[in-house]
Protein backbone atom coordinates (compact mmCIF):
# COMPACT_ATOMS: atom_id res chain seq x y z
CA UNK A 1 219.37 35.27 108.02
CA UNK A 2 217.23 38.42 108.59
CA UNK A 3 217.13 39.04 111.90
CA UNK A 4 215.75 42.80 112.18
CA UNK A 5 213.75 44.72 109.83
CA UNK A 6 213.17 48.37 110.45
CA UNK A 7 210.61 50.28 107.63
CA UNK A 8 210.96 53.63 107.47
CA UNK A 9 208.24 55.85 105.66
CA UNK A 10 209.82 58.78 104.11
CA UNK A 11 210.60 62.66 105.38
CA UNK A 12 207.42 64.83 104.80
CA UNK A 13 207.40 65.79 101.31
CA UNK A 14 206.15 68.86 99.00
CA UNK A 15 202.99 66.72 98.49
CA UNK A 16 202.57 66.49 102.12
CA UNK A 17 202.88 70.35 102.91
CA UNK A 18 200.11 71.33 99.92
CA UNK A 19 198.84 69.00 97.38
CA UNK A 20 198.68 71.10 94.89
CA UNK A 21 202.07 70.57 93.63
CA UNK A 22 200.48 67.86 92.30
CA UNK A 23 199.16 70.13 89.31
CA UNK A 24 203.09 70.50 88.17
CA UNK A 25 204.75 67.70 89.10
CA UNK A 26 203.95 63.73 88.76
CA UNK A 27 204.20 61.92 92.48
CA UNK A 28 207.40 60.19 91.41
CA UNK A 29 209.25 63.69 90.89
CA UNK A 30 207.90 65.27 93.91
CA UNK A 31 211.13 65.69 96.80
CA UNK A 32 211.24 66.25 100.45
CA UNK A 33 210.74 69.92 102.26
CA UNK A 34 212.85 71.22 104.55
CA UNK A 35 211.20 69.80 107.51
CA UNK A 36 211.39 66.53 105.60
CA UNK A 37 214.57 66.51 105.46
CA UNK A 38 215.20 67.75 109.28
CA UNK A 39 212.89 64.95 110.25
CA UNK A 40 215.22 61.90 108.08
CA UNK A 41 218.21 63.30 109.95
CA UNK A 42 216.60 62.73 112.97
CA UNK A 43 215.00 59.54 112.24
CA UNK A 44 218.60 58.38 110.92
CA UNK A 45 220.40 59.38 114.33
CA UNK A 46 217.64 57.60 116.35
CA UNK A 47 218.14 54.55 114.27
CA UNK A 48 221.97 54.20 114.67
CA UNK A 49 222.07 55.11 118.49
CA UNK A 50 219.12 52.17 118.81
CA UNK A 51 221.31 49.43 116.49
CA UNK A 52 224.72 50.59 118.20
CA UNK A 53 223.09 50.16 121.41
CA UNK A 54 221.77 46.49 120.65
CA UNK A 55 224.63 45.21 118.20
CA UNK A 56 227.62 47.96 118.20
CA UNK A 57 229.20 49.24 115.17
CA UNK A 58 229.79 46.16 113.51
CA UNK A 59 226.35 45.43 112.75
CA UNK A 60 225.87 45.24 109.18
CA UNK A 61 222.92 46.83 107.86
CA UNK A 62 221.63 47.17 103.87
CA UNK A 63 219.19 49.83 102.96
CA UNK A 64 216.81 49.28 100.51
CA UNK A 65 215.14 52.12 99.01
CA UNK A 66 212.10 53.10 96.67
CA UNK A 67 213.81 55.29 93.57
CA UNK A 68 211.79 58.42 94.57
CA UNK A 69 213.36 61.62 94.81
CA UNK A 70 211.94 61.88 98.40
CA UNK A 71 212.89 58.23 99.56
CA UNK A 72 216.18 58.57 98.10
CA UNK A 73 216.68 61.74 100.12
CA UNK A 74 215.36 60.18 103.30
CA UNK A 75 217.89 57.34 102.52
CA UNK A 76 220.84 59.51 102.14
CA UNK A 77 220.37 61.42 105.47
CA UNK A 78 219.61 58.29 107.21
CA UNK A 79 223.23 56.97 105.92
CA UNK A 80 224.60 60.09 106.82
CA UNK A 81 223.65 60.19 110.43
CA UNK A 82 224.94 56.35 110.26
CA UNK A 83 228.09 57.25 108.92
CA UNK A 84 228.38 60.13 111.33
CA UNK A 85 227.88 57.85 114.25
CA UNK A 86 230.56 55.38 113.46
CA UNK A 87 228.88 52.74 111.27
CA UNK A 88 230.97 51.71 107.96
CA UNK A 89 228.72 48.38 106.84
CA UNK A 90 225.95 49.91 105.19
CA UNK A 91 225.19 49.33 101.78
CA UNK A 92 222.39 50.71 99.53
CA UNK A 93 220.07 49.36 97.33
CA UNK A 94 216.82 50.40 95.31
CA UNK A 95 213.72 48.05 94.30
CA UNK A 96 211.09 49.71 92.27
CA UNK A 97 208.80 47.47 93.89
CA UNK A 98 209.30 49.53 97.04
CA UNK A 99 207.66 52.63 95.29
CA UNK A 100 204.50 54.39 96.13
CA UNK A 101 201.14 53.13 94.95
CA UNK A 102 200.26 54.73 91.44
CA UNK A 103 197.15 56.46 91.58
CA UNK A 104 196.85 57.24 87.48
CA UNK A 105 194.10 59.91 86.80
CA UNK A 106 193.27 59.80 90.20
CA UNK A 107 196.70 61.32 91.27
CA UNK A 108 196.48 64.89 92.49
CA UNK A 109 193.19 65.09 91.89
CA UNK A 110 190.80 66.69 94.71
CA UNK A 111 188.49 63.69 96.46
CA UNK A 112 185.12 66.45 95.93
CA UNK A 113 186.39 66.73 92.46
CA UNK A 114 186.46 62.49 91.14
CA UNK A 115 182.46 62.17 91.09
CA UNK A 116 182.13 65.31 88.66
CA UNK A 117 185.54 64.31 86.21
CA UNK A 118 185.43 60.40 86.49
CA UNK A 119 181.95 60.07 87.28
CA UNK A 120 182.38 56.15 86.45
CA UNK A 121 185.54 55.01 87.36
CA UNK A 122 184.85 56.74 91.35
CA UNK A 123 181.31 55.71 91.35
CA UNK A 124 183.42 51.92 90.92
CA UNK A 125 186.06 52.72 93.51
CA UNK A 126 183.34 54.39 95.94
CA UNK A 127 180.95 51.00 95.70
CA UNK A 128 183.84 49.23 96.91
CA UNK A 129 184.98 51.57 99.87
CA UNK A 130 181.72 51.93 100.89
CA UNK A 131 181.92 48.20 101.83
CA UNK A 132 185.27 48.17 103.58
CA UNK A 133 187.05 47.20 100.50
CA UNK A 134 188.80 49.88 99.39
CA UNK A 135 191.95 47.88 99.40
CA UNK A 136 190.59 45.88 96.44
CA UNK A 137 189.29 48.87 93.28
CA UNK A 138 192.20 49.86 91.08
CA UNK A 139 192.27 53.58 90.14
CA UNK A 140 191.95 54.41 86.62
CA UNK A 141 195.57 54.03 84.78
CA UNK A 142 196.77 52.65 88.48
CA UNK A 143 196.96 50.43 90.81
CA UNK A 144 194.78 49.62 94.00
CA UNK A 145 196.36 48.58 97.02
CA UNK A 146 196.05 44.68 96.30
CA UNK A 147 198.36 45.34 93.56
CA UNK A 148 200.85 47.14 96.32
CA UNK A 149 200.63 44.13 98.30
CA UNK A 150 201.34 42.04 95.80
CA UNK A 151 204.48 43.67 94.11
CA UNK A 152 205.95 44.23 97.65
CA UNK A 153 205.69 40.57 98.27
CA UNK A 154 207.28 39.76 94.84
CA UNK A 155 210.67 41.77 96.60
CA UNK A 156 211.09 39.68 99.49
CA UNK A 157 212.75 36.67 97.89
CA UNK A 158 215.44 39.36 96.60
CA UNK A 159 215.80 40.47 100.15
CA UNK A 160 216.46 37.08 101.73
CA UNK A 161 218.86 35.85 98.86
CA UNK A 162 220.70 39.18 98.68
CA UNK A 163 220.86 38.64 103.16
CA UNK A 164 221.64 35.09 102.90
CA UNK A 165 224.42 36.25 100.20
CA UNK A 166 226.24 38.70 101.95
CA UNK A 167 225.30 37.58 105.87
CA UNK A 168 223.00 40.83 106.22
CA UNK A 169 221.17 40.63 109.56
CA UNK A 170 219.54 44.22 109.77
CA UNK A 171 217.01 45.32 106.43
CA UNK A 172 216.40 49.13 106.83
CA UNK A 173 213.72 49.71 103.98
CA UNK A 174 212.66 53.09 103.03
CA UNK A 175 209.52 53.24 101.14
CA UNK A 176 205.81 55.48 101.19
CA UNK A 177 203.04 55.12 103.49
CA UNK A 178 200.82 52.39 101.41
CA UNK A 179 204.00 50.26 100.42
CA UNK A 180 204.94 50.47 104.05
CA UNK A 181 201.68 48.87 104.99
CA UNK A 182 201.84 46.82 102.76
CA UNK A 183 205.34 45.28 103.92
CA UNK A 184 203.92 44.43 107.45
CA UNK A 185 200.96 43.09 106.12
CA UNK A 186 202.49 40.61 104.13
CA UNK A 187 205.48 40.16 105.74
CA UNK A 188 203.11 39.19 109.56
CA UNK A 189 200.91 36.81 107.20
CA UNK A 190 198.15 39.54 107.99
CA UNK A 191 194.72 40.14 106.84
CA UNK A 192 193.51 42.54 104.39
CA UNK A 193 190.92 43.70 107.14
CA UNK A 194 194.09 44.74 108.70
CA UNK A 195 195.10 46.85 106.22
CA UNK A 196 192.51 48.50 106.21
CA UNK A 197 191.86 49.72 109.42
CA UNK A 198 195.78 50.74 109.49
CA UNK A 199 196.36 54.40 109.35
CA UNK A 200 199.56 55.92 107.01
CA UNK A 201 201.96 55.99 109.26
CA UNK A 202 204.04 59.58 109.93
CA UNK A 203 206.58 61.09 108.55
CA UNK A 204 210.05 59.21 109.05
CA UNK A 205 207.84 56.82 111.56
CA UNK A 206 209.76 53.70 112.06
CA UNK A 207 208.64 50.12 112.43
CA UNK A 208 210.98 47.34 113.65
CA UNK A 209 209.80 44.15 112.77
């Protein structure tokens, strides 16, 4: 049975450091920077000295993973440091539900610039922010965050059958900022209201549920 969950948002990324790359790569390409990667390394050797300290070594821990370039590389330094430290039970896995939200035409694109190049499809998504419901408007060709919610849920029966299979007690899950969110949300049996008034959290931020 899961007994500890720990969601890790990933390393800062390209995106993160100047959006523009957006204009040459799609968000599923786009890796970590160097700082991302300095900050998974350190996220990764807080995490084992944390587990080590309240289980030992033997603890065994499975990492699930969205199949981005930059949650991949987060992953890997995070079993690294792991590794480093002593721990041999970690396994990896990826779920594509654990991905970022897809923002379709909206991705990359500047907020000032939506009114003037999807003058309908943002004048939709703006009525519904404008009444705290921005977790509810799907962006053209992608998804809106109910849709997040929803596909993240859809992954937790894997999680428990794959922990109840192989007597995993600690889920490390490396995903994006949105997905993240919407892990604890439906995970605590919270409200979208919650959501909502949630910030992203940080860089390589970690969450033990």
């Amino acid at each position: 049975m899961v007994q500890n969950i720990y969601l890790i948002r990933h390393g800062q990324s390209l995106a993160n450091v100047d959006k523009a790359i957006h204009a040459t790569l799609p968000d599923h390409k786009i890796p970590l920077s160097a700082l991302g990667s300095e900050q998974a390394a350190h996220a990764g050797d807080f995490l084992a000295q944390h587990i080590q300290g309240e289980q030992g070594l033997d603890a065994r821990l499975r990492v699930w993973t969205s199949p981005y370039p930059r949650t991949r590389q987060t992953m890997q330094a995070l079993q690294t440091e792991l590794s480093r430290q002593g721990f041999t039970n970690v396994d990896i896995r990826e779920h594509i539900n654990l991905c970022e939200q897809q923002f379709g035409l909206f991705d990359g694109v500047p907020d000032d610039e939506l009114p003037e190049r999807f003058p309908l499809e943002h004048a939709h998504y703006d009525l519904a922010a404008r009444h705290d419901g921005r977790f509810w408007p799907r962006m053209p060709l992608g998804e809106s965050r109910f849709d997040v919610a929803v596909r993240v849920h859809q992954a937790f029966g894997t999680f428990h059958r794959d922990a109840e299979r192989h007597g995993i007690e600690n889920i490390i899950v490396v995903c994006h900022g949105v997905t993240l969110r919407a892990f604890v949300m439906q995970w605590r049996h919270l409200p979208f209201e919650w959501f909502e008034a949630q910030p992203n959290p940080g860089n390589c931020d970690i969450y033990h549920l």
